[in-house]
Protein backbone atom coordinates (compact mmCIF):
# COMPACT_ATOMS: atom_id res chain seq x y z
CA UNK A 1 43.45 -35.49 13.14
CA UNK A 2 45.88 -32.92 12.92
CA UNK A 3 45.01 -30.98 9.91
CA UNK A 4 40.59 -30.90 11.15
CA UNK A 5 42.05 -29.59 14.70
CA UNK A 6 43.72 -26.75 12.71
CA UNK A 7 40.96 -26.55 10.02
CA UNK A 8 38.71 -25.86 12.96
CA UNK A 9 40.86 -23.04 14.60
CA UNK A 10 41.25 -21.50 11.38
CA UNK A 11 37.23 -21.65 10.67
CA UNK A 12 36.30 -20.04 14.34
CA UNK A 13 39.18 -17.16 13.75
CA UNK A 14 37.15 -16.23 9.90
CA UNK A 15 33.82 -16.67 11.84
CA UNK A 16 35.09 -14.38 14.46
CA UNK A 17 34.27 -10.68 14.74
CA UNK A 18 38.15 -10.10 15.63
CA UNK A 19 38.91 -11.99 11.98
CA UNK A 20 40.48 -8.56 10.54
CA UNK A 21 42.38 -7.73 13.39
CA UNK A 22 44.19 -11.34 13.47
CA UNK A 23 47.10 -12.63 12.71
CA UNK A 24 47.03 -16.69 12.75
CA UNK A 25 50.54 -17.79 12.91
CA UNK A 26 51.39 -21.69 12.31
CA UNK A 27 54.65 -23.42 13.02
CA UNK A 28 55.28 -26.89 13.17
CA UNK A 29 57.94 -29.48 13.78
CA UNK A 30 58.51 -31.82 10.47
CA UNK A 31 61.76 -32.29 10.73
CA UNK A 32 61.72 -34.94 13.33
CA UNK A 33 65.27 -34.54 14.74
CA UNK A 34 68.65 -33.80 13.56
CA UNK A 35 67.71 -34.97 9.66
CA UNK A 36 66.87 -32.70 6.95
CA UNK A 37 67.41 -33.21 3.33
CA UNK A 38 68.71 -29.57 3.04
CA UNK A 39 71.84 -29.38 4.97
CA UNK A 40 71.29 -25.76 6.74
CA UNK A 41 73.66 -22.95 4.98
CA UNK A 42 76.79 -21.96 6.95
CA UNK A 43 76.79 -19.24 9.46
CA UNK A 44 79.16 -16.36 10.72
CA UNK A 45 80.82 -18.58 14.28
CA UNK A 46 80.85 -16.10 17.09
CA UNK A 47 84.48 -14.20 18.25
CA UNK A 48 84.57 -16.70 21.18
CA UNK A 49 85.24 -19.98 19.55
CA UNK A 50 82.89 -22.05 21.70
CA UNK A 51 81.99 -25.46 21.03
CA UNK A 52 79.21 -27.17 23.19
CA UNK A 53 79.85 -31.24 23.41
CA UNK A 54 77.01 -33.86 24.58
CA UNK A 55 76.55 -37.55 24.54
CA UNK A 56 74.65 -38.62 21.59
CA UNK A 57 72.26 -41.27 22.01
CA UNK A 58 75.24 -44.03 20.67
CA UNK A 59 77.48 -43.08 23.66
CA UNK A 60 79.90 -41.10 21.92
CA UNK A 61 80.85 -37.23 21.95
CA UNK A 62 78.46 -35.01 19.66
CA UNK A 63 80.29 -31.59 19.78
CA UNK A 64 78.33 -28.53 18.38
CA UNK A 65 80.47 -25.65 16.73
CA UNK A 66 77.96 -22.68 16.31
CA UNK A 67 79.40 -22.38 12.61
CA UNK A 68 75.82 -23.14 11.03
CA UNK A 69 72.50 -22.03 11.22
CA UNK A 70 70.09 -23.86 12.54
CA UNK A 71 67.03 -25.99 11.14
CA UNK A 72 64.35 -25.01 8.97
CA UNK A 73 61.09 -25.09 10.75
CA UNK A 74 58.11 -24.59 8.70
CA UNK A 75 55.49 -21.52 9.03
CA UNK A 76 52.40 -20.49 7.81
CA UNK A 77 50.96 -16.48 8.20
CA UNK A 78 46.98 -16.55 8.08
CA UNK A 79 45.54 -13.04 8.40
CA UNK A 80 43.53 -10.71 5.84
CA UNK A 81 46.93 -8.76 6.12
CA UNK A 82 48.92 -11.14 4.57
């Protein structure tokens, strides 16, 4: 369902008089939560040391450093530009 729903978009933007003045940019969410099979490289923290702590769904303290970056989240350019 969701790849025709996007096929059709796609189809209407080349049919389109606009088509090479358009930039059709996709993004979607496949990683699903906190899981990826890629742990996400390490980033710079920030000067202030800040952590940010919140339940997770088990009851117990999940506590957030700001040391890495964050998830990979897929995207796809679709122009005559690219």
């Amino acid at each position: 369902m969701g790849e025709g729903f996007i096929k059709g978009i796609y189809e209407a933007l080349r049919a389109s008089p606009q088509w090479d003045e358009t930039l059709f940019i996709l993004t979607f969410d496949e990683h699903g939560g906190f899981a990826d099979h890629v742990p996400p490289p390490e980033g710079i923290p920030p000067g202030d040391n800040l952590t940010y702590t919140e339940e997770a769904g088990d009851g117990k303290p999940a506590t957030f450093h700001f040391d890495r970056l964050g998830i990979r989240v897929p995207t796809v350019l679709i122009s005559p530009w690219v």
